[in-house]
PDB file of N, CA and C in Angstrom:
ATOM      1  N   UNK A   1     144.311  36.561  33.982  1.00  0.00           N
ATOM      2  CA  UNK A   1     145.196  36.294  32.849  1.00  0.00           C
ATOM      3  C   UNK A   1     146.454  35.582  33.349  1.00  0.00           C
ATOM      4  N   UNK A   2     147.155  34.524  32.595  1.00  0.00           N
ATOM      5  CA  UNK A   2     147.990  33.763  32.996  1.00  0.00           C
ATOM      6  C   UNK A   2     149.227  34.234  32.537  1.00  0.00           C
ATOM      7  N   UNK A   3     150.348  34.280  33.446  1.00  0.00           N
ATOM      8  CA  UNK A   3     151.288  35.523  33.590  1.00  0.00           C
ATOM      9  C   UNK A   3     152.235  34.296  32.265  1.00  0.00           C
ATOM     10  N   UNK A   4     153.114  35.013  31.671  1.00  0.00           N
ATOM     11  CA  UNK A   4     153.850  34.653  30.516  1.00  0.00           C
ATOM     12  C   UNK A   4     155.507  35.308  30.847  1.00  0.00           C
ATOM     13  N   UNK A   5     156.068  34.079  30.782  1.00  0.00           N
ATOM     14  CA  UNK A   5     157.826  34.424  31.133  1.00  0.00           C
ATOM     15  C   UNK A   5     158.659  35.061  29.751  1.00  0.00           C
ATOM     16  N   UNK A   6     159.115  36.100  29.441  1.00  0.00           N
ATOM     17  CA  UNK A   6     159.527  37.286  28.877  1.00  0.00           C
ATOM     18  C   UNK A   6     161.102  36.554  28.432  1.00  0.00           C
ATOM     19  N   UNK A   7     161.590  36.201  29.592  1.00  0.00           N
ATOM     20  CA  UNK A   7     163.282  36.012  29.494  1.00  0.00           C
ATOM     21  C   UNK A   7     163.367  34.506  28.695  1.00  0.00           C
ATOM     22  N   UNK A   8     164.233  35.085  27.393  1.00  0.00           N
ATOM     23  CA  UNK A   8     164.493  33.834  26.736  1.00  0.00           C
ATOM     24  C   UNK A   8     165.462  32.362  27.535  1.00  0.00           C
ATOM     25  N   UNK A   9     166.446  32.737  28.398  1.00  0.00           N
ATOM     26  CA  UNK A   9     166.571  31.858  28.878  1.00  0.00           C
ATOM     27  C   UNK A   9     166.203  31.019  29.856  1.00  0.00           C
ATOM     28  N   UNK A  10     165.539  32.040  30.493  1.00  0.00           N
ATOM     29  CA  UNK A  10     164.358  30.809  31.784  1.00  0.00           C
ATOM     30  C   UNK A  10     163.519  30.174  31.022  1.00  0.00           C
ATOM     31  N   UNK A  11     163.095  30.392  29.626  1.00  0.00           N
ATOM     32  CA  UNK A  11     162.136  29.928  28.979  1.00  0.00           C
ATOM     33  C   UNK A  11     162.849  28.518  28.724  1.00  0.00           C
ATOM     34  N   UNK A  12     164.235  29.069  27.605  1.00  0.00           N
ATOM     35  CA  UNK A  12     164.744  28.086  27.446  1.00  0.00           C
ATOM     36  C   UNK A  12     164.946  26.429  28.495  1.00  0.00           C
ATOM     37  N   UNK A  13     165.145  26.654  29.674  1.00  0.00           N
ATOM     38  CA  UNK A  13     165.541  25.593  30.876  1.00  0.00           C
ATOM     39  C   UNK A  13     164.007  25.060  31.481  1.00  0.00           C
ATOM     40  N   UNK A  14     162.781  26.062  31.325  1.00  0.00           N
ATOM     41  CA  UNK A  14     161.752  25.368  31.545  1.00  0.00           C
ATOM     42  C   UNK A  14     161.518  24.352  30.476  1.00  0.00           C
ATOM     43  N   UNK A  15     161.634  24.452  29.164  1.00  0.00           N
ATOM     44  CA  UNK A  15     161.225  23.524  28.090  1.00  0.00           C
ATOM     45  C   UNK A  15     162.637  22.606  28.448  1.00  0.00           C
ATOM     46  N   UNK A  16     163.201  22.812  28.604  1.00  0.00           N
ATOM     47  CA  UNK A  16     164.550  21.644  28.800  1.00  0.00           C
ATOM     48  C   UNK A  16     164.153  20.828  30.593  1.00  0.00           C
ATOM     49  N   UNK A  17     163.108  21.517  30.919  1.00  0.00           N
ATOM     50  CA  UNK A  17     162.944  20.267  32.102  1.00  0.00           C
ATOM     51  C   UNK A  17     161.892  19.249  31.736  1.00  0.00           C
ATOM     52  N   UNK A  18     161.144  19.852  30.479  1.00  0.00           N
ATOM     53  CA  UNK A  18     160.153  18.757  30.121  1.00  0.00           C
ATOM     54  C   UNK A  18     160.806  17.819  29.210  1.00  0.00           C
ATOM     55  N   UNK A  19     161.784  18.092  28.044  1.00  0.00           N
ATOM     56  CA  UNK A  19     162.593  17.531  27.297  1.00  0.00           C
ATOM     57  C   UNK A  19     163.338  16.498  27.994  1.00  0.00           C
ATOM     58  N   UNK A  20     164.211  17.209  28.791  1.00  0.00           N
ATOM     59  CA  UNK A  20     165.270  16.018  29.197  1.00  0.00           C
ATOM     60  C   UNK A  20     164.264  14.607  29.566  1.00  0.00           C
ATOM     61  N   UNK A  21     163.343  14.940  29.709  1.00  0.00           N
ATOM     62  CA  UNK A  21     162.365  13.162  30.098  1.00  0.00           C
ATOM     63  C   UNK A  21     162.429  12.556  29.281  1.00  0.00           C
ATOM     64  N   UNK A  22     162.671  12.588  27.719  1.00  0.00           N
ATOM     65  CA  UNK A  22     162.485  12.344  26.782  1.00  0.00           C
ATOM     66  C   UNK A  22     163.901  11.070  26.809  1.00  0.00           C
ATOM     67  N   UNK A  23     165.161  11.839  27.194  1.00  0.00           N
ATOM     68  CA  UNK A  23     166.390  10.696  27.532  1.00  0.00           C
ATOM     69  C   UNK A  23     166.011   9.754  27.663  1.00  0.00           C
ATOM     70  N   UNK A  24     165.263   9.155  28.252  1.00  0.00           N
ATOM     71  CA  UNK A  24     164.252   7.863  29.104  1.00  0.00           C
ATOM     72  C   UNK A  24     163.745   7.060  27.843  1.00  0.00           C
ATOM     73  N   UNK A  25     163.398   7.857  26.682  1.00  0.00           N
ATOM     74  CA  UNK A  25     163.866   6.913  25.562  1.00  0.00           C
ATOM     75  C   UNK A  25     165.031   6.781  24.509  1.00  0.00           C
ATOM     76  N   UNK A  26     165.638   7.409  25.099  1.00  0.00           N
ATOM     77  CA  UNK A  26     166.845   7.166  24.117  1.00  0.00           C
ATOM     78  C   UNK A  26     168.070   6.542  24.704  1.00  0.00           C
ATOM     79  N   UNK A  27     168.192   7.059  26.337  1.00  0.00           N
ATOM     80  CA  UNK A  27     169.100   5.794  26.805  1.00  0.00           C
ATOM     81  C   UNK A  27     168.661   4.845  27.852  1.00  0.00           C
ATOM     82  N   UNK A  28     169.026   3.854  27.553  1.00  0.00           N
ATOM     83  CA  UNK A  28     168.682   2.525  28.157  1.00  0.00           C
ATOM     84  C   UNK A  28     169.111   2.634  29.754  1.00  0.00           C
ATOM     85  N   UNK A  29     168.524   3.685  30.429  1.00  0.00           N
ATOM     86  CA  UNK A  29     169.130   3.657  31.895  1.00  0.00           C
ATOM     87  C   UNK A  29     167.703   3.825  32.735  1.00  0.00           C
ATOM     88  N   UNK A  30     167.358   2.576  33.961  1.00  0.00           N
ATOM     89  CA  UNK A  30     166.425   2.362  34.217  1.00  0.00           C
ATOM     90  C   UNK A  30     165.974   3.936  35.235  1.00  0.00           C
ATOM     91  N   UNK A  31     164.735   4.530  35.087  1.00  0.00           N
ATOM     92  CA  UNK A  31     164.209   6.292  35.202  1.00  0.00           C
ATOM     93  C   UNK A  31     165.188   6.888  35.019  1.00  0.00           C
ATOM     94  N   UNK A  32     165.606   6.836  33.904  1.00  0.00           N
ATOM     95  CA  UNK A  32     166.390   8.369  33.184  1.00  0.00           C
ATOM     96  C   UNK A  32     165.211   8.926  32.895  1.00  0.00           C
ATOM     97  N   UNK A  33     163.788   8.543  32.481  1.00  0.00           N
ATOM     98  CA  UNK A  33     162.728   9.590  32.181  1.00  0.00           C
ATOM     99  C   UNK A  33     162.757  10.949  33.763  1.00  0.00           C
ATOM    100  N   UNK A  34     162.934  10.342  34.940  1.00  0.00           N
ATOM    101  CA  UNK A  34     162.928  11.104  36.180  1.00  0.00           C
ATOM    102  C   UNK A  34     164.627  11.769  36.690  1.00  0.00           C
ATOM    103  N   UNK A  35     165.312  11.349  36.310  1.00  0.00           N
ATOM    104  CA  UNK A  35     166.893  11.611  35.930  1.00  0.00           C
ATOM    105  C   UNK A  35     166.666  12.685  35.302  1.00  0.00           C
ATOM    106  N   UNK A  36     166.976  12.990  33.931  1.00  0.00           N
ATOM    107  CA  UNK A  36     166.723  14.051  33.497  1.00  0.00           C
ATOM    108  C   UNK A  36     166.462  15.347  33.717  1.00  0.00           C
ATOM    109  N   UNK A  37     164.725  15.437  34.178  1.00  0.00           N
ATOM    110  CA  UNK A  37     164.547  16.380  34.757  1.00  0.00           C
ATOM    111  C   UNK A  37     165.088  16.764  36.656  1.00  0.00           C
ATOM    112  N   UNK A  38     165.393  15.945  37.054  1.00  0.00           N
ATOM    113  CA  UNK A  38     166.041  16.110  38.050  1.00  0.00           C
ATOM    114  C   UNK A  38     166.853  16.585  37.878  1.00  0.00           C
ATOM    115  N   UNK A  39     167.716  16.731  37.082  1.00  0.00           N
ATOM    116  CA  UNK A  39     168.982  17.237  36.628  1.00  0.00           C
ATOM    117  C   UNK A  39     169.235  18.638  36.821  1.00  0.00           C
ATOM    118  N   UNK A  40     167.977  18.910  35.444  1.00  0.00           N
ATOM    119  CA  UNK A  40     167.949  20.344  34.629  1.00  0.00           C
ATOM    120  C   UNK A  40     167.587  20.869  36.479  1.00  0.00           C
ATOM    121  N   UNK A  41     166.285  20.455  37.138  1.00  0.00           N
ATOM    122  CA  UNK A  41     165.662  21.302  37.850  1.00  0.00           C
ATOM    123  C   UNK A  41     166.927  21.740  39.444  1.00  0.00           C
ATOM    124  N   UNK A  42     167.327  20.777  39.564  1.00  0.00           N
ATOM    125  CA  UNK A  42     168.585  20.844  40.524  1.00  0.00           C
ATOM    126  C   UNK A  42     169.309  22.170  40.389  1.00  0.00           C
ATOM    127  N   UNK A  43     169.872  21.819  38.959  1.00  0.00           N
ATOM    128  CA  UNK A  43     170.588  23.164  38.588  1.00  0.00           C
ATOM    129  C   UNK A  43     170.430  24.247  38.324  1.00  0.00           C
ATOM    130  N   UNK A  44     168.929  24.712  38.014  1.00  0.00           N
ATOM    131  CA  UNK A  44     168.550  25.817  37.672  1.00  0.00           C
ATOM    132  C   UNK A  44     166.975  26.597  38.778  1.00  0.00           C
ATOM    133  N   UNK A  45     166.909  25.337  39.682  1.00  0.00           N
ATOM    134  CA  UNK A  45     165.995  25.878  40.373  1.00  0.00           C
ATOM    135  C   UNK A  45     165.882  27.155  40.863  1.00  0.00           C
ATOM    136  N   UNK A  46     167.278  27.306  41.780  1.00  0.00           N
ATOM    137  CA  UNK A  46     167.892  28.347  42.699  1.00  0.00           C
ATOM    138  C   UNK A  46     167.656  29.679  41.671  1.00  0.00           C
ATOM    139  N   UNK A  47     167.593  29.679  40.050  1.00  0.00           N
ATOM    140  CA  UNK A  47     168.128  30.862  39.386  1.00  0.00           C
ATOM    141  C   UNK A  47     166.985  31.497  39.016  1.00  0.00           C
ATOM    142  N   UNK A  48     165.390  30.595  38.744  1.00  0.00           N
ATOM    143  CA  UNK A  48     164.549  30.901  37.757  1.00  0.00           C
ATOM    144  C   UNK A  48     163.614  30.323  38.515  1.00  0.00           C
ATOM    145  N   UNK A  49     162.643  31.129  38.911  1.00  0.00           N
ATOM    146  CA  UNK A  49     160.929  30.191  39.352  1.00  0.00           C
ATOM    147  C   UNK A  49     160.844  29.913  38.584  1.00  0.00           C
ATOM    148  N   UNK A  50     160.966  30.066  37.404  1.00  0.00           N
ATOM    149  CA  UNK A  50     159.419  29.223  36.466  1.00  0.00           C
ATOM    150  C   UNK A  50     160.351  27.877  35.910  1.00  0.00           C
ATOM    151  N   UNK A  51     161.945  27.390  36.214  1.00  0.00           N
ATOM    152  CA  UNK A  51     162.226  26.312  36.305  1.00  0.00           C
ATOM    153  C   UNK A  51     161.876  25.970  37.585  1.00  0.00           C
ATOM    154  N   UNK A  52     161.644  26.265  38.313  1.00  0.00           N
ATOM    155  CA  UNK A  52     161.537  25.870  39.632  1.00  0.00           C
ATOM    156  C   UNK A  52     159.954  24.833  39.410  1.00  0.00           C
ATOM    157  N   UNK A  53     159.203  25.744  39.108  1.00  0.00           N
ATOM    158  CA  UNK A  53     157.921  25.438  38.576  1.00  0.00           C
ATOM    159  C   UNK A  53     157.428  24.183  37.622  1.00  0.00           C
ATOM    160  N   UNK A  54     158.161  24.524  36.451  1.00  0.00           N
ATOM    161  CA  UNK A  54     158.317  23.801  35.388  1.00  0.00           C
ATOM    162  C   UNK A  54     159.161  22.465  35.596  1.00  0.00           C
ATOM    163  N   UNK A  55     160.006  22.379  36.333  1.00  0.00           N
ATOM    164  CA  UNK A  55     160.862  21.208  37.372  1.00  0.00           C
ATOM    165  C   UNK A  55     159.623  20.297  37.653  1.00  0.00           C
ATOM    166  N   UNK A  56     159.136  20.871  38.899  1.00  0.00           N
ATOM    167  CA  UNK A  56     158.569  20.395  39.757  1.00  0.00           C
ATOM    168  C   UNK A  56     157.233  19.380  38.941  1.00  0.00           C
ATOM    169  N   UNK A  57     157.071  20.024  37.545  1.00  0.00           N
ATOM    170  CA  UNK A  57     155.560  19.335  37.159  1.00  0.00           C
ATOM    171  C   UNK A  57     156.171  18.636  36.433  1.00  0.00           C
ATOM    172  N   UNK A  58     157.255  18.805  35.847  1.00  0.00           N
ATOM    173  CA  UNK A  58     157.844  17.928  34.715  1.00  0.00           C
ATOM    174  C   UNK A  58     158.182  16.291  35.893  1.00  0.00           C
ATOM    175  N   UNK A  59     158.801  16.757  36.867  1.00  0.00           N
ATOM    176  CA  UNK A  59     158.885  15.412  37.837  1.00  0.00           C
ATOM    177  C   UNK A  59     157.693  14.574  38.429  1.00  0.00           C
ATOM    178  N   UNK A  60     156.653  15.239  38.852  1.00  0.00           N
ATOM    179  CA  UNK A  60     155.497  15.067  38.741  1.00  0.00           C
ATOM    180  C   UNK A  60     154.799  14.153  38.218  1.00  0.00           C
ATOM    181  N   UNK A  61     154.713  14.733  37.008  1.00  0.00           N
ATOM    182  CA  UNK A  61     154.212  13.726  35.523  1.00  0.00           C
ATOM    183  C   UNK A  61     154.925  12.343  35.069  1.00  0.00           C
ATOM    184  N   UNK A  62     156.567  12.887  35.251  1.00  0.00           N
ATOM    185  CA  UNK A  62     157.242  11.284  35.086  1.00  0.00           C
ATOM    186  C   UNK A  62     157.224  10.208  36.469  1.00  0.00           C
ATOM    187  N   UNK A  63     157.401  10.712  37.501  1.00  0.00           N
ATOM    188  CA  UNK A  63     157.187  10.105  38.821  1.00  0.00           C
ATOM    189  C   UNK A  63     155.743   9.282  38.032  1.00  0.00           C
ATOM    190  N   UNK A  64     154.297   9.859  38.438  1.00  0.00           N
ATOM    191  CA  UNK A  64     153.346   9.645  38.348  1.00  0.00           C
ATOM    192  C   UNK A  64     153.283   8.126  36.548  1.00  0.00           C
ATOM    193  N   UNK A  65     153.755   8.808  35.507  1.00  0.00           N
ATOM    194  CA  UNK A  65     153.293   7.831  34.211  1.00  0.00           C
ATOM    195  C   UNK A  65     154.957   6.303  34.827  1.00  0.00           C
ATOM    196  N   UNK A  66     156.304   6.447  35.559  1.00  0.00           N
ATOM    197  CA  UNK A  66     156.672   5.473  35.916  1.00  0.00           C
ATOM    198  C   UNK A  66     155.712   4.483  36.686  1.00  0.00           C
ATOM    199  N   UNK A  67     155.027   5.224  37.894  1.00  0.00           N
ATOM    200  CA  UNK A  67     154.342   4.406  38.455  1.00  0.00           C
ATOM    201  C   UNK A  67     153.381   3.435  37.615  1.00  0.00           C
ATOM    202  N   UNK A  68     152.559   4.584  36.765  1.00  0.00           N
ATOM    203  CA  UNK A  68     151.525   3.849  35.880  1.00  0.00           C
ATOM    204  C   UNK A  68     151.942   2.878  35.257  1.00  0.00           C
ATOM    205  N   UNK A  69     153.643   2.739  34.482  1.00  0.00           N
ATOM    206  CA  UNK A  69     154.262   1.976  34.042  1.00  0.00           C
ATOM    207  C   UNK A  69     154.549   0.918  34.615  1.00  0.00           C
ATOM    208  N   UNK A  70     154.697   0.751  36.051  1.00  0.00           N
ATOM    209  CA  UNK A  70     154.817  -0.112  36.761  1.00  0.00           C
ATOM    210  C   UNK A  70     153.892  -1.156  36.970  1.00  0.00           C
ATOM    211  N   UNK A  71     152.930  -0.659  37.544  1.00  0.00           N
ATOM    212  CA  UNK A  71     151.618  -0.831  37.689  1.00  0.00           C
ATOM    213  C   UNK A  71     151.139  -2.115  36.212  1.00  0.00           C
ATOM    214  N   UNK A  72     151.369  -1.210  34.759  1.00  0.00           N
ATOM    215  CA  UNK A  72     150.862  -2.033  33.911  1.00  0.00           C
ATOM    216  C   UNK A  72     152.403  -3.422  33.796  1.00  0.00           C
ATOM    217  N   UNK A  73     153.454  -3.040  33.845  1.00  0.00           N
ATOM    218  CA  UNK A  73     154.128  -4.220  33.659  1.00  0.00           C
ATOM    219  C   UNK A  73     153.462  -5.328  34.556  1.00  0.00           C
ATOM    220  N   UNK A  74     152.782  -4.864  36.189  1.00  0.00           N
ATOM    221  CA  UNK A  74     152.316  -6.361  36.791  1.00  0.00           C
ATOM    222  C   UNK A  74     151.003  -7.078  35.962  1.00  0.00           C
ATOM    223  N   UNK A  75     150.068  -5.923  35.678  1.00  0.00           N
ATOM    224  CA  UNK A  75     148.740  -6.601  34.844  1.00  0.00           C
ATOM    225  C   UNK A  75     149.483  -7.089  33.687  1.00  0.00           C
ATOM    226  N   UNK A  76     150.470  -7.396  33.039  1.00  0.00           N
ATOM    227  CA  UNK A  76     151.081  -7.803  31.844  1.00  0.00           C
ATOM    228  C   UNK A  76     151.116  -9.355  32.106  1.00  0.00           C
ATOM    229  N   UNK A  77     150.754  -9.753  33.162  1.00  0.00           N
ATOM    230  CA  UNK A  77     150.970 -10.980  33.605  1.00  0.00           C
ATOM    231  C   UNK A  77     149.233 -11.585  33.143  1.00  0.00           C
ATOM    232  N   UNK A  78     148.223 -10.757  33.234  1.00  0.00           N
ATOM    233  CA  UNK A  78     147.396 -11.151  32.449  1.00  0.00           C
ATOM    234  C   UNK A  78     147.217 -10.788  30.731  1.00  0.00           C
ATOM    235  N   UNK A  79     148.160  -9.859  30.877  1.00  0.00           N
ATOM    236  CA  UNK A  79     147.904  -9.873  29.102  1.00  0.00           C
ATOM    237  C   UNK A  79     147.473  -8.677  29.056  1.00  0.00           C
ATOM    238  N   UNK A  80     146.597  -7.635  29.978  1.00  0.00           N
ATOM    239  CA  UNK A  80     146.468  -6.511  29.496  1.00  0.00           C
ATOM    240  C   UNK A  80     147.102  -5.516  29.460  1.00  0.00           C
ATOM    241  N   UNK A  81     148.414  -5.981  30.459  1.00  0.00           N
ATOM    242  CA  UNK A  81     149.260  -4.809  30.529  1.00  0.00           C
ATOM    243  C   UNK A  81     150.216  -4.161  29.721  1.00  0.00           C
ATOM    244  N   UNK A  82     149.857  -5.174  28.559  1.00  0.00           N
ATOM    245  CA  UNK A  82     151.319  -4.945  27.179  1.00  0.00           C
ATOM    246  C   UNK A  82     150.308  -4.084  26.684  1.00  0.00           C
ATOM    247  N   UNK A  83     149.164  -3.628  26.188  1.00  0.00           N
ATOM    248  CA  UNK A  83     148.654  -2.309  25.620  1.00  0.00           C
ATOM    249  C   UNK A  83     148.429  -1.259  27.123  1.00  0.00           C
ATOM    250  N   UNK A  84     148.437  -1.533  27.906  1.00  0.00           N
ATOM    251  CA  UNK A  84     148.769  -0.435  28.573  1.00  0.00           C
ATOM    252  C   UNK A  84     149.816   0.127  28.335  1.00  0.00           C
ATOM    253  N   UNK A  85     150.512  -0.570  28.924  1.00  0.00           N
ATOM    254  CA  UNK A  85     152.239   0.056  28.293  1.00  0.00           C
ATOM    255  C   UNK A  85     152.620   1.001  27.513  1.00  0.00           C
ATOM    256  N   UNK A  86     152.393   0.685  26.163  1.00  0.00           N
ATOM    257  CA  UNK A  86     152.129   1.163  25.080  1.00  0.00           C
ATOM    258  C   UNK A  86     150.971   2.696  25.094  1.00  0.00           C
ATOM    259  N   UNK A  87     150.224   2.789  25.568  1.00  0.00           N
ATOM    260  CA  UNK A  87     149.321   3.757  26.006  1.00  0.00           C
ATOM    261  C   UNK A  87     149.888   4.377  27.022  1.00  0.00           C
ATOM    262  N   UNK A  88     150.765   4.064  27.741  1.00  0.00           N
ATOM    263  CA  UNK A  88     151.400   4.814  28.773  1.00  0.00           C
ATOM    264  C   UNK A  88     152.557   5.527  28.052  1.00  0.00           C
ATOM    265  N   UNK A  89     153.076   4.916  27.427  1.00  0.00           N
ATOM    266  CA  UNK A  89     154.093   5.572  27.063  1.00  0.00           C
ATOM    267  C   UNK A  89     154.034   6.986  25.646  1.00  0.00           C
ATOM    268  N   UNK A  90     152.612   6.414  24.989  1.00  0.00           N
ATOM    269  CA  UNK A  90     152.505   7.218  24.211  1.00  0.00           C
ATOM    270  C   UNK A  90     152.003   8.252  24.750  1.00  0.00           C
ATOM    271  N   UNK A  91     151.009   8.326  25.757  1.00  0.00           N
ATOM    272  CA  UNK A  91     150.666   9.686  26.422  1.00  0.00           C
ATOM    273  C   UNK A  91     151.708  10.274  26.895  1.00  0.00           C
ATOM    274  N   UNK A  92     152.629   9.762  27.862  1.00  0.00           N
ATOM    275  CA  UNK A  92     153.522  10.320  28.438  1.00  0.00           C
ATOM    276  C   UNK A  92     154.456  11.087  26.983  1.00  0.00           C
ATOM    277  N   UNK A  93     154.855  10.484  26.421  1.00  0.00           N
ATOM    278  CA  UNK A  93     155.414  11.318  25.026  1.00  0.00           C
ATOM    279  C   UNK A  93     154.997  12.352  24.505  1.00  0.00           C
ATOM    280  N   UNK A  94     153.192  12.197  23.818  1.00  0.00           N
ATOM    281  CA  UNK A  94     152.725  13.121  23.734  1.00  0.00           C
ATOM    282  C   UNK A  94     152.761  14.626  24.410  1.00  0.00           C
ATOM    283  N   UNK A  95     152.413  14.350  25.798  1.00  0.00           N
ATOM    284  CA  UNK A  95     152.238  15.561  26.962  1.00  0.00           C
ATOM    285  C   UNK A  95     153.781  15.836  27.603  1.00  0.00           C
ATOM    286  N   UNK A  96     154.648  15.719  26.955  1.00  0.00           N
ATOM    287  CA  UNK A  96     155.714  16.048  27.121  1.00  0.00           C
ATOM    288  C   UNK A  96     156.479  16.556  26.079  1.00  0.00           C
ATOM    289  N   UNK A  97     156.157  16.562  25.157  1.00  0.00           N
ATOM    290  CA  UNK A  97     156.200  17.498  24.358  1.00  0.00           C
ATOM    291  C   UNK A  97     155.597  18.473  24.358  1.00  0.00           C
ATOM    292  N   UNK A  98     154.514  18.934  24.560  1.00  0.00           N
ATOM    293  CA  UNK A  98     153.176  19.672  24.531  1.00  0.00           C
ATOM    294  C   UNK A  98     153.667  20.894  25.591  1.00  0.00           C
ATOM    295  N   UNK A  99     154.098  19.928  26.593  1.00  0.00           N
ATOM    296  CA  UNK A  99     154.952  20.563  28.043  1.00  0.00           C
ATOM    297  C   UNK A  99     155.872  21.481  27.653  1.00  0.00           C
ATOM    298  N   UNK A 100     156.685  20.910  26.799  1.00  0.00           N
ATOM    299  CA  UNK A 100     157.883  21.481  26.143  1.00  0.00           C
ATOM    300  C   UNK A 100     157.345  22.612  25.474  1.00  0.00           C
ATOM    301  N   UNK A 101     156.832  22.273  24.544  1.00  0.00           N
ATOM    302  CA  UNK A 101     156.438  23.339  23.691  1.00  0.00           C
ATOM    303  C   UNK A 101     155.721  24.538  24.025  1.00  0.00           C
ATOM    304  N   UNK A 102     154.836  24.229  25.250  1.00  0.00           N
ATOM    305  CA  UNK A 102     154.530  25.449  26.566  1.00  0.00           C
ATOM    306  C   UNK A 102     155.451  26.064  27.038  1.00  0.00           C
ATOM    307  N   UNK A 103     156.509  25.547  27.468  1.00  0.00           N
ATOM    308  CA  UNK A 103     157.282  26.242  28.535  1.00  0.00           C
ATOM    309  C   UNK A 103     158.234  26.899  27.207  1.00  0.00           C
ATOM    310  N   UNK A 104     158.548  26.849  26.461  1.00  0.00           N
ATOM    311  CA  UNK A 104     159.000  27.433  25.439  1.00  0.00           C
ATOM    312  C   UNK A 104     158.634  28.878  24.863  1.00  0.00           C
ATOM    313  N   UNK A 105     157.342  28.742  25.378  1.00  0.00           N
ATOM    314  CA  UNK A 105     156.571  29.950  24.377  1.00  0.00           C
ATOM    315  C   UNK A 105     156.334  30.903  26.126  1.00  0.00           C
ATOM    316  N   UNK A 106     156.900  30.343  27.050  1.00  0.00           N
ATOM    317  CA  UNK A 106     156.590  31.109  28.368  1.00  0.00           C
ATOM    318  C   UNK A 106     155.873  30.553  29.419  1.00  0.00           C
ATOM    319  N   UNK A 107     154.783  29.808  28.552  1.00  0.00           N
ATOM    320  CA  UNK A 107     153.384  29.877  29.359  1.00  0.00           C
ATOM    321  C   UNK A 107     153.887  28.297  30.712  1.00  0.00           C
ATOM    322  N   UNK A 108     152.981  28.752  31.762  1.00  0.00           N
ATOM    323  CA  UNK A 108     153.288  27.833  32.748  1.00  0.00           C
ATOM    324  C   UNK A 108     151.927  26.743  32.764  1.00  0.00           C
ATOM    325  N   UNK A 109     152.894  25.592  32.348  1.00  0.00           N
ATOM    326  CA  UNK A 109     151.756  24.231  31.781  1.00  0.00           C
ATOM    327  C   UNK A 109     151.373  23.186  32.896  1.00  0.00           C
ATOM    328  N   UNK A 110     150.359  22.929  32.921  1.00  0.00           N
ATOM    329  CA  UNK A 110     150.196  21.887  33.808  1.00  0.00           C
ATOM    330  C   UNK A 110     149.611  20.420  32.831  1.00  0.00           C
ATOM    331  N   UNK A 111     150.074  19.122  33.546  1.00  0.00           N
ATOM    332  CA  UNK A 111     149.655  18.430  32.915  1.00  0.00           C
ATOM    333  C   UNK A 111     148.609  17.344  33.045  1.00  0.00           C
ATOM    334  N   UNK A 112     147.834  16.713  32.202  1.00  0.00           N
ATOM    335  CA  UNK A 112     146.167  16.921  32.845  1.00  0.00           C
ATOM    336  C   UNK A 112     145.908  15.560  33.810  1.00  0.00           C
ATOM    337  N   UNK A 113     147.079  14.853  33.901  1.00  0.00           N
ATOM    338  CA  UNK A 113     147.027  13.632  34.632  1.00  0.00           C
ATOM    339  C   UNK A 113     148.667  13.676  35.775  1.00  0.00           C
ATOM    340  N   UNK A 114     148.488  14.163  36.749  1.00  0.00           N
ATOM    341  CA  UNK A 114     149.785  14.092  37.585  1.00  0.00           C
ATOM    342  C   UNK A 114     149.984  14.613  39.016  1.00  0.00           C
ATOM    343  N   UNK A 115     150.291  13.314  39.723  1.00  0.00           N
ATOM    344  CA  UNK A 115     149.834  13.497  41.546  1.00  0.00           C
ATOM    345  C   UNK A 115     150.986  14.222  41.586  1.00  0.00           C
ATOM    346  N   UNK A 116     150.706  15.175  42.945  1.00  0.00           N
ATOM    347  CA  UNK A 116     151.510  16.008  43.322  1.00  0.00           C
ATOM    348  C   UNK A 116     152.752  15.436  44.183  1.00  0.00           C
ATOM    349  N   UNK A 117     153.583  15.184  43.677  1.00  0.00           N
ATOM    350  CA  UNK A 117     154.503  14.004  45.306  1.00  0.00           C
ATOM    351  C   UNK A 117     155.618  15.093  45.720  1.00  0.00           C
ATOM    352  N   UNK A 118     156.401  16.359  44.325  1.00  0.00           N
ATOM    353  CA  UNK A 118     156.841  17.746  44.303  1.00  0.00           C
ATOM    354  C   UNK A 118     156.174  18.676  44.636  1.00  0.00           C
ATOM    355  N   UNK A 119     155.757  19.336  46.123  1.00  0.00           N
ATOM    356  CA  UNK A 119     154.729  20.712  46.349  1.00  0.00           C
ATOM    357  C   UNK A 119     156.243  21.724  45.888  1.00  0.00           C
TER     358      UNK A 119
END
């Protein structure tokens, strides 16, 4: 059985390490999606494993969908990389919310596409 975090505020700062990625669309600052959670996890690592935890995958996932992002801006040079893009970014949105909304309710989320570069 998969252990479930009790304390409303570690809960709270795990869903705020998947959230803050979200900045990455709202301000125009090149990886604020990886900013963000760097942030939250910096500050709250030391206090709470399951930010520690929840840090680590939330960086993970944005590390990993920047790259992918990267990656499709060069194929954009043939033309396929502008619906990648777009597919990158909507997954990454999607599963970051999803993230959020896990670490919220306790549970410790993993997400189903994301290299480990944070052990």
């Amino acid at each position: 059985m998969e252990r479930i975090i009790d304390n409303p505020d570690e809960r709270t700062w795990g869903m705020l390490c998947h959230l803050s990625a979200l900045a990455g669309y709202i301000i125009p600052i090149p990886f604020m999606n990886i900013i963000g959670p760097l942030i939250v996890y910096n500050i709250k690592k030391q206090e709470y494993d399951f930010v520690e935890d929840q840090g680590k995958e939330a960086l993970n996932f944005q590390i990993t969908m920047t790259l992918a992002l990267l990656v499709a801006v060069v194929l954009a040079l043939i033309l396929i990389g502008f619906l990648l893009m777009g597919l990158i970014a909507l997954f990454s949105l999607i599963f970051t919310i999803i993230g959020a909304v896990k670490a919220s309710q306790g549970e410790f989320y993993r997400y189903p596409i994301s290299y480990r570069f944070i052990k």
